[in-house]
N, C-alpha and C. Protein backbone atom coordinates (compact mmCIF):
# COMPACT_ATOMS: atom_id res chain seq x y z
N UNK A 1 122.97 116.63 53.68
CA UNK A 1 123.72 115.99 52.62
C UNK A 1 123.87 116.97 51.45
N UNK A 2 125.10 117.03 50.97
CA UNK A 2 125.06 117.82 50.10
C UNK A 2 124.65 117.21 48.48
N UNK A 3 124.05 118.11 47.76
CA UNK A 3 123.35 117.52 46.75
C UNK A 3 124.09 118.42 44.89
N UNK A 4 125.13 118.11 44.30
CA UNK A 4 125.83 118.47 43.16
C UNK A 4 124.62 118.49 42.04
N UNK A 5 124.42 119.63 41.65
CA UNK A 5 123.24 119.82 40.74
C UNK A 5 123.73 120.34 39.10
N UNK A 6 123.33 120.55 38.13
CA UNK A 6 123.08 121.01 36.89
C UNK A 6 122.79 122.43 36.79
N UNK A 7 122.67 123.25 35.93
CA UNK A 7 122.39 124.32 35.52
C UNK A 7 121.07 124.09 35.50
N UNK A 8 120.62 122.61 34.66
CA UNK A 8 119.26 123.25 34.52
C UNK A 8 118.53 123.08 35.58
N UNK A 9 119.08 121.99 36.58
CA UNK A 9 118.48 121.78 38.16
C UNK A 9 118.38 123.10 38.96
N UNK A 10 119.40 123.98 38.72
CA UNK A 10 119.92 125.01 38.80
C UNK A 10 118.48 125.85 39.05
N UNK A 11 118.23 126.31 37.54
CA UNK A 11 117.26 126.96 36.76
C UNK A 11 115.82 126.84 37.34
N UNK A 12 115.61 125.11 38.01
CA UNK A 12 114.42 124.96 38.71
C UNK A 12 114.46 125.29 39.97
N UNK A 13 115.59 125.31 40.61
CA UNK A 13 115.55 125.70 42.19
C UNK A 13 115.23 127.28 42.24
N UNK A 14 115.86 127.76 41.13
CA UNK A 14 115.64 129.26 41.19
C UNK A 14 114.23 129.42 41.18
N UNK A 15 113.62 129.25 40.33
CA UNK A 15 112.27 129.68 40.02
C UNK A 15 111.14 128.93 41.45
N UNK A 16 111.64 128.16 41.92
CA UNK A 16 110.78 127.96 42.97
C UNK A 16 112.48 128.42 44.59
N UNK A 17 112.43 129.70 44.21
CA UNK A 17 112.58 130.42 45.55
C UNK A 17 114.57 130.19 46.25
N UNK A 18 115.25 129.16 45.08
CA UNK A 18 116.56 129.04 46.22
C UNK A 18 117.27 130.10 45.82
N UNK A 19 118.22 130.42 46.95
CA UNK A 19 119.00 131.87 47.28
C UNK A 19 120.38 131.37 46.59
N UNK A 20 120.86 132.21 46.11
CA UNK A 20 122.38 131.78 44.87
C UNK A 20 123.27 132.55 46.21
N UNK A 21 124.12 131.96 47.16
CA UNK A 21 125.33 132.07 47.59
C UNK A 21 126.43 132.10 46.76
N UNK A 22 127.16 133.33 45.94
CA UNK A 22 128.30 133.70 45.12
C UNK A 22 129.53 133.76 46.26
N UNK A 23 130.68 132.56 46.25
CA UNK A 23 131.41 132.83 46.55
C UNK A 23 132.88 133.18 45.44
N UNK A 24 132.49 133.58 44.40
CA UNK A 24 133.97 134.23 43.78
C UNK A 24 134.73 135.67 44.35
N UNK A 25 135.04 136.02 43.45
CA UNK A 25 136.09 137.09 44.63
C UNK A 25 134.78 138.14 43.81
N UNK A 26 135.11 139.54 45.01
CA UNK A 26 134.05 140.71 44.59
C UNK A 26 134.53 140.81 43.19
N UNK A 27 135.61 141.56 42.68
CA UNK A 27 135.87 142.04 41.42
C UNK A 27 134.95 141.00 40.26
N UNK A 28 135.20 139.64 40.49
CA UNK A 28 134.11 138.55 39.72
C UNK A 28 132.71 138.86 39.55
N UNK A 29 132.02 138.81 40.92
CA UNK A 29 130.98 139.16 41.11
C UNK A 29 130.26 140.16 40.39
N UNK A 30 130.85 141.68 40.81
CA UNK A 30 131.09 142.75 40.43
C UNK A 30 130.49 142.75 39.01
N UNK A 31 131.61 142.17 37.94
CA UNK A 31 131.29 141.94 36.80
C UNK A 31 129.96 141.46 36.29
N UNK A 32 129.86 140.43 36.90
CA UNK A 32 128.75 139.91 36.53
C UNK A 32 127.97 138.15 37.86
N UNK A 33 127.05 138.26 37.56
CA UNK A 33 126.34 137.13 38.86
C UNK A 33 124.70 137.11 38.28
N UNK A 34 124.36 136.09 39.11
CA UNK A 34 123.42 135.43 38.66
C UNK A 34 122.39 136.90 39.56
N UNK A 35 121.07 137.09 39.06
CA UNK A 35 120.27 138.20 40.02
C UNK A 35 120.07 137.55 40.49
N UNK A 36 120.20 137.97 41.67
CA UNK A 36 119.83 138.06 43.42
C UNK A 36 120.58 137.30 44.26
N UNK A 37 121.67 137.12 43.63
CA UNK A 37 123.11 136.27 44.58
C UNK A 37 123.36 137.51 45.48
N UNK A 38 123.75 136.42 46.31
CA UNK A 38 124.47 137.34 47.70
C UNK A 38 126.45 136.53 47.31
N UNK A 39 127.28 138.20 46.72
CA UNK A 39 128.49 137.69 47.54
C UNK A 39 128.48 137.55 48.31
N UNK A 40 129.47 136.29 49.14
CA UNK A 40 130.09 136.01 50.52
C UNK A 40 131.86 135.64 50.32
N UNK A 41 132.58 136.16 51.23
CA UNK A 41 133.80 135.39 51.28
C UNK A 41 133.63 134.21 51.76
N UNK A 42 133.91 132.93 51.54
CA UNK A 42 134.40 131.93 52.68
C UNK A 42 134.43 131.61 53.66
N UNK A 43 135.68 132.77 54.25
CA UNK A 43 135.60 133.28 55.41
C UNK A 43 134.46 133.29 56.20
N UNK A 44 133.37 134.49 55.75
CA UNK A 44 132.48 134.42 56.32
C UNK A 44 131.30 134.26 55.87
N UNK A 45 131.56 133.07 56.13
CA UNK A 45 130.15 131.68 55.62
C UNK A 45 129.26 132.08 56.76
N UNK A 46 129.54 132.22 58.09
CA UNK A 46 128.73 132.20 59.57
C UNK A 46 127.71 133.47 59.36
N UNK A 47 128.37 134.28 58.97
CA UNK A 47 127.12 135.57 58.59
C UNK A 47 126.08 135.29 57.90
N UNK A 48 126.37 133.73 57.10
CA UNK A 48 124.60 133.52 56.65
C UNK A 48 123.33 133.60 57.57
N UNK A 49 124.09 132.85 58.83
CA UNK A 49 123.03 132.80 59.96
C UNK A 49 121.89 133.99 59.86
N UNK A 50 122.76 135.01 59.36
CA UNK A 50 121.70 136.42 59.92
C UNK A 50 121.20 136.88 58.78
N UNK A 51 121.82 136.32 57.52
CA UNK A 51 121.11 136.84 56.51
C UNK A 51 119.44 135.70 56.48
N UNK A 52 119.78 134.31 55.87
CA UNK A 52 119.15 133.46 55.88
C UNK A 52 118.91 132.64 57.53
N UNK A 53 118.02 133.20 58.21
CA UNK A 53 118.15 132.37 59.44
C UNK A 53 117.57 130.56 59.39
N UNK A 54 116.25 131.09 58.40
CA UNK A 54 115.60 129.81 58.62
C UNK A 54 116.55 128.77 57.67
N UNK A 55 117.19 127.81 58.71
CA UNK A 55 117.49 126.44 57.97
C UNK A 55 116.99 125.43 56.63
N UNK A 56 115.91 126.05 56.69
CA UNK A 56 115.33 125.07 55.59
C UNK A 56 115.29 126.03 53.92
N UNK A 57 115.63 127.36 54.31
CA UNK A 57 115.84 127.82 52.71
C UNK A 57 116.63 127.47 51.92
N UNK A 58 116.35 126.51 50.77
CA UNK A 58 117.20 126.60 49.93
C UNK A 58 118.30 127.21 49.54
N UNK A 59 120.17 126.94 49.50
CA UNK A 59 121.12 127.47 49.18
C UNK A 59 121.88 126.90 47.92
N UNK A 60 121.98 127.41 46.64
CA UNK A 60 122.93 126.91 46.13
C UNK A 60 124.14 127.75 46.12
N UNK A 61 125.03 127.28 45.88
CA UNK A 61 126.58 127.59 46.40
C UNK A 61 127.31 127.68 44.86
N UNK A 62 127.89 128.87 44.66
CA UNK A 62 128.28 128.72 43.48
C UNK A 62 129.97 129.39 43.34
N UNK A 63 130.58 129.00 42.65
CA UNK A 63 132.31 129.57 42.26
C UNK A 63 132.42 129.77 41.20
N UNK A 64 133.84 130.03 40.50
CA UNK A 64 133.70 129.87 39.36
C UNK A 64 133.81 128.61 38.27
N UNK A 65 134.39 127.43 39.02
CA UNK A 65 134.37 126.49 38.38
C UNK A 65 133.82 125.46 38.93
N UNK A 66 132.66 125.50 40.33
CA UNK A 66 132.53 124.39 41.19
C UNK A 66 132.96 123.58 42.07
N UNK A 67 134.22 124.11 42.15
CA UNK A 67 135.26 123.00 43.00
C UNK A 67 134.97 123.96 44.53
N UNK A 68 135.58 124.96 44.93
CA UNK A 68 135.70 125.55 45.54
C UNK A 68 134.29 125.99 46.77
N UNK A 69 133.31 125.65 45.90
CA UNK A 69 132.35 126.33 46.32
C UNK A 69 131.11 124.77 47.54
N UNK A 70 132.08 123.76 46.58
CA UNK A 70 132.02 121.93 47.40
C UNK A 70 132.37 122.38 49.14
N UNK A 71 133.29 122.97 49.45
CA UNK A 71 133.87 122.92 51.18
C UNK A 71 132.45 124.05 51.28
N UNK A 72 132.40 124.99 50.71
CA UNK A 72 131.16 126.14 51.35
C UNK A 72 130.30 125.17 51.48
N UNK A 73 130.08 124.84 50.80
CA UNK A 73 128.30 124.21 50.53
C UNK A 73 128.49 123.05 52.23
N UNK A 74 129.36 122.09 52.43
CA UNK A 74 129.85 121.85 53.27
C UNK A 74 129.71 122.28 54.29
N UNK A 75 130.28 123.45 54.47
CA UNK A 75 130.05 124.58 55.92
C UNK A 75 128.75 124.97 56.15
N UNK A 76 128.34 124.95 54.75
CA UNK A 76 126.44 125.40 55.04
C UNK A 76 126.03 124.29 56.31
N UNK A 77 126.35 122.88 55.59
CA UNK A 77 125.22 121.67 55.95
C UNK A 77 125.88 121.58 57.88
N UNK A 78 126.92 121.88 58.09
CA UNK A 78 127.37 121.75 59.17
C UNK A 78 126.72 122.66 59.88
N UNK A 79 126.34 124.13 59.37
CA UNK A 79 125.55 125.06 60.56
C UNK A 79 124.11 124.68 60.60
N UNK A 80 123.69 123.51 59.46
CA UNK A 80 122.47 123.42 59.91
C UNK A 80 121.64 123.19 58.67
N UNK A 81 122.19 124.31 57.65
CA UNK A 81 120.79 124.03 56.75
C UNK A 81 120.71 122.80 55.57
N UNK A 82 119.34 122.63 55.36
CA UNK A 82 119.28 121.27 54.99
C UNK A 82 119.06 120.91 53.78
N UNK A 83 118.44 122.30 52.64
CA UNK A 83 118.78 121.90 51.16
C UNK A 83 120.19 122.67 50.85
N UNK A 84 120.95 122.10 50.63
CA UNK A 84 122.25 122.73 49.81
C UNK A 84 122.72 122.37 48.83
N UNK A 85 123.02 123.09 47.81
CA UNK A 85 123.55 122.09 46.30
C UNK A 85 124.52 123.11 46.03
N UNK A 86 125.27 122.26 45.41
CA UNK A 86 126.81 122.89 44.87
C UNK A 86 126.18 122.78 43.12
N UNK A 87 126.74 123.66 42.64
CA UNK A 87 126.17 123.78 41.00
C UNK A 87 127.72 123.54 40.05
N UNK A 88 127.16 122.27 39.81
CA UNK A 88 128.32 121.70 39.05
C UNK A 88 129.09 122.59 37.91
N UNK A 89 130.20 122.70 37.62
CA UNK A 89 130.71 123.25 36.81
C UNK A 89 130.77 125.12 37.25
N UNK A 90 130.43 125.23 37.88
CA UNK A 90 130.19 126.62 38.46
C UNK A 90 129.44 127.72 37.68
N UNK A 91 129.72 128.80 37.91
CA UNK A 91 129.07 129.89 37.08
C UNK A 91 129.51 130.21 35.67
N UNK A 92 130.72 129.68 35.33
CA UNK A 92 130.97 129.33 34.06
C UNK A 92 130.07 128.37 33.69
N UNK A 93 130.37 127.10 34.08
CA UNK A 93 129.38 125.90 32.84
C UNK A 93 127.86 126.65 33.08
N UNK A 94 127.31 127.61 33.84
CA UNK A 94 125.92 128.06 33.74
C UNK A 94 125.65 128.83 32.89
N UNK A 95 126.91 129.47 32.03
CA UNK A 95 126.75 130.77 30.79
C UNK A 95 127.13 130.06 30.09
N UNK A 96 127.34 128.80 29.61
CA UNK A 96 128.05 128.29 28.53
C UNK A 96 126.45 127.85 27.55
């Protein structure tokens, strides 16, 4: 189930261990991202398998405004894994 979280929900998943999935475009990224996000295209969501194998690690899924990053988080729960949160407002409302 996918689970729409807060910044500051955000803030607690981080500190106890969840992995920040950045799907904005590289040049975004590039600029700037949360430490220790992994860009991913979309596209290839399936290559998580090999980064993150075990299912049960924590993923939050992030864009730049949250919308976008709702179908990823999506594709996560379909290959399997079982905490996923989409971070409301995206990586903008998280610097605001």
């Amino acid at each position: 189930m996918l689970k729409n979280i807060t910044k500051n929900e955000a803030r607690i998943l981080l500190e106890n261990h969840a992995k920040v999935i950045d799907i904005r475009d590289k040049s975004d990224f590039n600029r700037s991202h949360l430490k220790g996000s992994l860009n991913i295209e979309p596209q290839d969501i399936e290559n998580i398998l090999n980064i993150y194998p075990d299912k049960n690690t924590m993923l939050i899924v992030v864009c730049a405004s949250g919308i976008r990053s709702i179908a990823v988080a999506e594709m996560l729960i379909d290959l399997g894994y079982k905490e996923v949160y989409n971070l409301l407002g995206g990586y903008d409302e998280y610097f605001k």
